[in-house]
C-alpha atoms as a PDB file:
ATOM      1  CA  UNK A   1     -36.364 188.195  72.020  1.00  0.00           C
ATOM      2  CA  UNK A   2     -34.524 191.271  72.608  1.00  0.00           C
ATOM      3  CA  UNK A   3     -34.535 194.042  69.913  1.00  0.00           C
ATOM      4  CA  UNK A   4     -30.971 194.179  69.319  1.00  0.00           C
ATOM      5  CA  UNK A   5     -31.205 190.122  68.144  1.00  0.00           C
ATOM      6  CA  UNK A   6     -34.580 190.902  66.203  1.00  0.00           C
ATOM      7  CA  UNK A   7     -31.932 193.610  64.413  1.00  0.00           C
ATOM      8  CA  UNK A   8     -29.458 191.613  63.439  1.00  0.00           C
ATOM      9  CA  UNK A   9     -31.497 189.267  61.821  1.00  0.00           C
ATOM     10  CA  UNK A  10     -33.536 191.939  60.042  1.00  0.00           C
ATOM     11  CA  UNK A  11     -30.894 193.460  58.348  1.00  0.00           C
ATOM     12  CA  UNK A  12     -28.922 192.413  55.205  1.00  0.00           C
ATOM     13  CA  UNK A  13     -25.752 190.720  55.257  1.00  0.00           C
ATOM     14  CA  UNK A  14     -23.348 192.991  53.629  1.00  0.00           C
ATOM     15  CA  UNK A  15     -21.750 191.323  49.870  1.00  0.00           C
ATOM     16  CA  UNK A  16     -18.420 191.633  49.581  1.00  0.00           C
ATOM     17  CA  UNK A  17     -17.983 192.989  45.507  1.00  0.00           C
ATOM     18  CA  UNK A  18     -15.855 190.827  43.834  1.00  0.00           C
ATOM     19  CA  UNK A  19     -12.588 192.625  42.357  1.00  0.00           C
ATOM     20  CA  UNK A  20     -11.826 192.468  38.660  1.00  0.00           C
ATOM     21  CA  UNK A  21      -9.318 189.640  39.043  1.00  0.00           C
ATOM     22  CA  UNK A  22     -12.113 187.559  40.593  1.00  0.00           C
ATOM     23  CA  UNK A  23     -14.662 188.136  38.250  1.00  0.00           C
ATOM     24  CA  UNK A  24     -11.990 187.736  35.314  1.00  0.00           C
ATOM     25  CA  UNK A  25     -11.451 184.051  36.444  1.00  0.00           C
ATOM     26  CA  UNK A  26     -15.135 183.457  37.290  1.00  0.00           C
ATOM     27  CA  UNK A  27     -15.292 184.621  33.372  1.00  0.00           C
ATOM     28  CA  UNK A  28     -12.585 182.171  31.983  1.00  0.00           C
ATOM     29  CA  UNK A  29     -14.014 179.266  34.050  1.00  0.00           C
ATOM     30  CA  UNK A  30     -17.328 179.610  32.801  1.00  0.00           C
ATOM     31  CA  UNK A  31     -16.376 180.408  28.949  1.00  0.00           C
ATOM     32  CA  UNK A  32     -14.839 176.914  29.337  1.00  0.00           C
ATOM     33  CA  UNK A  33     -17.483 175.376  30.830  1.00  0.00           C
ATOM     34  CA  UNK A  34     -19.324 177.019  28.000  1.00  0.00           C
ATOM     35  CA  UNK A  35     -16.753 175.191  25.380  1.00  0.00           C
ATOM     36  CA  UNK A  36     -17.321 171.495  27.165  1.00  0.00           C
ATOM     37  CA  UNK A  37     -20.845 172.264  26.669  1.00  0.00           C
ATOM     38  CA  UNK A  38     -20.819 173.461  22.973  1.00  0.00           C
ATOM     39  CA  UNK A  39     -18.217 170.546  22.261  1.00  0.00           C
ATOM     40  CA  UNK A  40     -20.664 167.929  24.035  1.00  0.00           C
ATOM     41  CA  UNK A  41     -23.755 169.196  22.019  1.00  0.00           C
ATOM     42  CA  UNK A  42     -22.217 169.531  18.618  1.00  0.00           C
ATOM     43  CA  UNK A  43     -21.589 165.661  18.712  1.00  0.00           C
ATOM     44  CA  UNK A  44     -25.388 165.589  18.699  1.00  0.00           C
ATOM     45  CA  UNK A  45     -26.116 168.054  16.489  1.00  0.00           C
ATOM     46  CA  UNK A  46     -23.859 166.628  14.018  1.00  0.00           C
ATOM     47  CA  UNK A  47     -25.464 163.567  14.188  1.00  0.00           C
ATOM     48  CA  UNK A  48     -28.517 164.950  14.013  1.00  0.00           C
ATOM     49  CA  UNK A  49     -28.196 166.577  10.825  1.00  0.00           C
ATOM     50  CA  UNK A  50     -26.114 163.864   8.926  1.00  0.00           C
ATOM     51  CA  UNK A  51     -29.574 161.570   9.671  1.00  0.00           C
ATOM     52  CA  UNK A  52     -31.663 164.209   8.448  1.00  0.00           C
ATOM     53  CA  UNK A  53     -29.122 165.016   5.504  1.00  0.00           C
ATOM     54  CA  UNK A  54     -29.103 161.259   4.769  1.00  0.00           C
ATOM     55  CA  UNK A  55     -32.942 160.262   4.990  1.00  0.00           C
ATOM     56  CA  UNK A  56     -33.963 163.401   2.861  1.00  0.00           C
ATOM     57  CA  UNK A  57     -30.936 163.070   0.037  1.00  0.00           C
ATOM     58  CA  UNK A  58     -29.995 166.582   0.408  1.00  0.00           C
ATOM     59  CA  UNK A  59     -26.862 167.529  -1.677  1.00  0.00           C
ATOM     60  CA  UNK A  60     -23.989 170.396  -1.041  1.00  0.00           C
ATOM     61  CA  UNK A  61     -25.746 172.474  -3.082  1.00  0.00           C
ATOM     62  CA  UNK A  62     -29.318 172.407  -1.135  1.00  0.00           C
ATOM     63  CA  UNK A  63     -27.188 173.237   1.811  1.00  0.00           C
ATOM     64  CA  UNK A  64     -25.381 175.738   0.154  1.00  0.00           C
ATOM     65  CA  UNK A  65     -21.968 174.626   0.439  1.00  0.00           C
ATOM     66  CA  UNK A  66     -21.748 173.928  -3.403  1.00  0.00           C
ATOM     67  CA  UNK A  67     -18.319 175.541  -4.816  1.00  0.00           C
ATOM     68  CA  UNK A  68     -18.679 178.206  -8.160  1.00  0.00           C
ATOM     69  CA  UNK A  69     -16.731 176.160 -10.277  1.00  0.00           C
ATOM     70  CA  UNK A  70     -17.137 172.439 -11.236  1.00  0.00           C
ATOM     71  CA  UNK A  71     -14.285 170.227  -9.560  1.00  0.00           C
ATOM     72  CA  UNK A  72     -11.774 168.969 -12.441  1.00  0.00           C
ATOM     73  CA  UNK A  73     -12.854 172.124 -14.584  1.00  0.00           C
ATOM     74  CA  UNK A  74     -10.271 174.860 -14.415  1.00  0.00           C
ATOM     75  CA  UNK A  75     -11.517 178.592 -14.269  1.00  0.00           C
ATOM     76  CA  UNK A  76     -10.483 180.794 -17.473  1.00  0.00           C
ATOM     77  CA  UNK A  77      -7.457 182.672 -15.289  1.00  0.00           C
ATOM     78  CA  UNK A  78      -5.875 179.817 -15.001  1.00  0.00           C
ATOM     79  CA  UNK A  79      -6.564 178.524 -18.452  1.00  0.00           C
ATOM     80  CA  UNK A  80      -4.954 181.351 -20.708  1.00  0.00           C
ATOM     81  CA  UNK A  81      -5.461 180.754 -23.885  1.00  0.00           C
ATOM     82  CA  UNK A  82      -1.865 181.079 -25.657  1.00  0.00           C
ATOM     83  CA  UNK A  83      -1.892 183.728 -28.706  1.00  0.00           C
ATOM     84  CA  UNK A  84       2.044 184.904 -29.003  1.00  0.00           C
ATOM     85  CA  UNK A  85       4.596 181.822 -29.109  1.00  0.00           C
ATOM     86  CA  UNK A  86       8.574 182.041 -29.866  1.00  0.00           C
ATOM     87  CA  UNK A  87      10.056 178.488 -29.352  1.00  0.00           C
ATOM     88  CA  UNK A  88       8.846 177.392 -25.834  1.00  0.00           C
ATOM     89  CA  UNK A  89       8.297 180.939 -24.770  1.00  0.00           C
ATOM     90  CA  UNK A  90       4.151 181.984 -24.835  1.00  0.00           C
ATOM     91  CA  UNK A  91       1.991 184.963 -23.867  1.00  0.00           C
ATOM     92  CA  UNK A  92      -1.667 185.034 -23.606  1.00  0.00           C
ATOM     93  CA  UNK A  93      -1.889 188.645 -24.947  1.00  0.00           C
ATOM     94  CA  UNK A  94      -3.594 189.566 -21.713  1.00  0.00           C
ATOM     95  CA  UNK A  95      -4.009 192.856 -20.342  1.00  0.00           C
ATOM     96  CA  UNK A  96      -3.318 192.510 -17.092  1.00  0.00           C
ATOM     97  CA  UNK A  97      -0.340 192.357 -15.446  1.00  0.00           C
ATOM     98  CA  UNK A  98       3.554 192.723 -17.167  1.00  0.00           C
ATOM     99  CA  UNK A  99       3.988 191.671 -20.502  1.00  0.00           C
ATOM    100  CA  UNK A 100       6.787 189.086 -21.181  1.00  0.00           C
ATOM    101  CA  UNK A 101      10.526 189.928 -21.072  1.00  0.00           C
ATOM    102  CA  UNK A 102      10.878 188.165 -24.313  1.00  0.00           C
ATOM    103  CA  UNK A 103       8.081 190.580 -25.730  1.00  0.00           C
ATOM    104  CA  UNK A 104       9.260 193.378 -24.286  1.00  0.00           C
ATOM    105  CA  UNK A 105      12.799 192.827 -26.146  1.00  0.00           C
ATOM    106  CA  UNK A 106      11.552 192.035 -29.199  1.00  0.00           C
ATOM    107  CA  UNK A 107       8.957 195.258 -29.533  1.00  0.00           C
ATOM    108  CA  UNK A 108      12.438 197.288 -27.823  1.00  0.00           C
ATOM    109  CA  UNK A 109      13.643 195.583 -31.296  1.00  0.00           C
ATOM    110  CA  UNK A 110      10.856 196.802 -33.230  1.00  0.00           C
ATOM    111  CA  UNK A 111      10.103 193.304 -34.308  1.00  0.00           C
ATOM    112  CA  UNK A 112       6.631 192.878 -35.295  1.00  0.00           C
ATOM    113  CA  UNK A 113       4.379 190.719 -32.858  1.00  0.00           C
ATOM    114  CA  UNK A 114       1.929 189.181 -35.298  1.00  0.00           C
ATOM    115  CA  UNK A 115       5.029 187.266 -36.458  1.00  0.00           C
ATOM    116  CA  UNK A 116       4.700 184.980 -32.804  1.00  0.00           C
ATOM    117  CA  UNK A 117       0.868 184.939 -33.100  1.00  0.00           C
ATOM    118  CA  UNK A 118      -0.436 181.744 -32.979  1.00  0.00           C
ATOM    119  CA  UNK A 119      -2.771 181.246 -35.364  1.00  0.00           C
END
């Protein structure tokens, strides 16, 4: 063997660097790859859990998916209590937010509210 053959196979073939573009769509290929995957092996998982779920009787609330308020029950914003009426015209009194346009005239008026409270 001659020494200029021994060379050549002695040294390292030079790697070309990939350029940005190349490695960007090496990148997007494997991210989906990487989705297929996930996709594939949540069908499993899924199905794992919903056995496990069903043989141990867990509920929402074990699992911590439970919601504050009871379904069918409706939360005290949106069940104002009514304390001012005038016909079919109501105010809850609150403090929040603008008071009525019908209250607003009628105090511009200098009528006296307590004659609308609902009692």
């Amino acid at each position: 063997m001659t020494e200029s053959t021994s060379t050549k196979r002695n040294k390292p073939m030079a790697t070309a660097t990939p350029s940005y573009d190349e490695l960007q769509a090496q990148i997007k290929k494997l991210q989906e790859q990487a989705e297929a995957v996930k996709a594939s092996e949540i069908e499993t998982v899924l199905a794992d859990m919903k056995a496990k779920i069903s043989k141990y009787g867990l509920t929402a609330a074990q699992l911590g998916f439970a919601s504050t308020s009871k379904p069918g029950k409706k939360t005290a914003a949106k069940e104002a209590v009514v304390m001012y009426r005038k016909g079919d015209l109501t105010w809850s009194g609150a403090k929040q937010g603008r008071k009525p346009k019908w209250i607003i005239e009628a105090q511009a008026a200098g009528e006296d509210l307590e004659q609308y409270r609902v009692k």
